[in-house]
Protein backbone atom coordinates (compact mmCIF):
# COMPACT_ATOMS: atom_id res chain seq x y z
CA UNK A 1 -11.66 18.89 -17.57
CA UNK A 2 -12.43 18.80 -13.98
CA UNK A 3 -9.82 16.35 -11.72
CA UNK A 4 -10.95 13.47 -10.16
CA UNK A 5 -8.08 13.16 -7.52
CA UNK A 6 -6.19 10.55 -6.34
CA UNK A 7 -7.73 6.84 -6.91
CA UNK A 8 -6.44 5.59 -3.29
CA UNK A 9 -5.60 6.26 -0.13
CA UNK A 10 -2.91 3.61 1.35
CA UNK A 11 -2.20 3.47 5.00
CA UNK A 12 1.59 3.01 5.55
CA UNK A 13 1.79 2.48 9.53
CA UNK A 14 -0.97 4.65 9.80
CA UNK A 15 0.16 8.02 7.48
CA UNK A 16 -2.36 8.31 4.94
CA UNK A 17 -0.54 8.50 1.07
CA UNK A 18 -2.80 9.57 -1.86
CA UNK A 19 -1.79 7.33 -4.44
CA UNK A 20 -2.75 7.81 -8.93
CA UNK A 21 -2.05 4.37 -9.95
CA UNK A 22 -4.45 0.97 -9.57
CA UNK A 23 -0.74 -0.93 -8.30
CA UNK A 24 1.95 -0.36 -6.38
CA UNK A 25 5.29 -2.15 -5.73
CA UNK A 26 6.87 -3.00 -2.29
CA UNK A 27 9.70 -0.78 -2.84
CA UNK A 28 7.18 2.04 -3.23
CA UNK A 29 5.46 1.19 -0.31
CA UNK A 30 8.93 1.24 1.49
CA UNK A 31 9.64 4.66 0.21
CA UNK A 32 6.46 6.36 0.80
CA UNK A 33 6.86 4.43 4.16
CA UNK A 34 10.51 5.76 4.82
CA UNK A 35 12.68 2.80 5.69
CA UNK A 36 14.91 0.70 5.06
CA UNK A 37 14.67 -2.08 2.08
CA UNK A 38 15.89 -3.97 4.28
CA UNK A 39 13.01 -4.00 6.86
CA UNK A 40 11.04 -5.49 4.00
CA UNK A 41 7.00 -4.96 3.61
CA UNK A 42 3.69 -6.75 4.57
CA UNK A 43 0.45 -6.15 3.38
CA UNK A 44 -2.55 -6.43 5.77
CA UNK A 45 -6.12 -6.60 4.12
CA UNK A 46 -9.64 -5.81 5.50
CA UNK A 47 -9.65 -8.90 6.85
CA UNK A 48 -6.47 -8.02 8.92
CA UNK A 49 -5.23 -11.42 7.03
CA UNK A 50 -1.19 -10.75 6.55
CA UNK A 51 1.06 -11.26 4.22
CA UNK A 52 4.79 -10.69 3.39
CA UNK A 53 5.67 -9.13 0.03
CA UNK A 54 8.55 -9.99 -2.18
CA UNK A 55 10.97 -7.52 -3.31
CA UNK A 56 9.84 -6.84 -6.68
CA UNK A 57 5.92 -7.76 -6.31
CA UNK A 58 3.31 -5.54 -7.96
CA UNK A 59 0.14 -5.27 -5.28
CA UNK A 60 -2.87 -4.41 -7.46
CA UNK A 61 -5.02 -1.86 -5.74
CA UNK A 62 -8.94 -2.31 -5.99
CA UNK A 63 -11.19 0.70 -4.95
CA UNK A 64 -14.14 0.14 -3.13
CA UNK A 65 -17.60 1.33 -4.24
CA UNK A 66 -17.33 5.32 -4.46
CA UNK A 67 -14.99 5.58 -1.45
CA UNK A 68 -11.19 5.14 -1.50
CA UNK A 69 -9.65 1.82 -0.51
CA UNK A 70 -7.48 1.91 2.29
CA UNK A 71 -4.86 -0.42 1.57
CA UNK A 72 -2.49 -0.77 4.69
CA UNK A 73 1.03 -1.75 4.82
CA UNK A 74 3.52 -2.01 7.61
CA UNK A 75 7.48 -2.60 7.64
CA UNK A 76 8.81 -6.19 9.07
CA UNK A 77 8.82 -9.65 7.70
CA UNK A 78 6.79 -12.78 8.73
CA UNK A 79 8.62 -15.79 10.40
């Protein structure tokens, strides 16, 4: 059975992450990420549209058309 690699690439403040599963959860974006819980986590989209995630919230990953989705993240809440 040949691999097919990792579904994603996310963008955490601009380090590339391969990444095997279709969601991920804003404490494993702050781990892959490195900081603190604290810092919390916001999700930017394609549209550079911005939005502060929840401790606990499941982000559901879509892949684009043949090519890897970059999903990008970044530490910091909105005010």
């Amino acid at each position: 059975m040949i691999s097919q690699g990792p579904k994603f690439t996310i963008d955490i403040e601009g380090t590339l992450h391969s990444w095997d599963k279709d969601t991920i959860t804003t404490e494993e974006i702050i781990q892959l990420g490195g900081w603190d819980p604290s810092q919390g986590a916001i999700v930017i989209d394609k549209d550079n549209n911005e939005t502060t995630l929840k401790p606990g919230e499941v982000v559901e990953l879509k892949p684009g058309m043949g090519f890897s989705k970059k999903v990008r993240f970044k530490r910091g809440f909105h005010a």
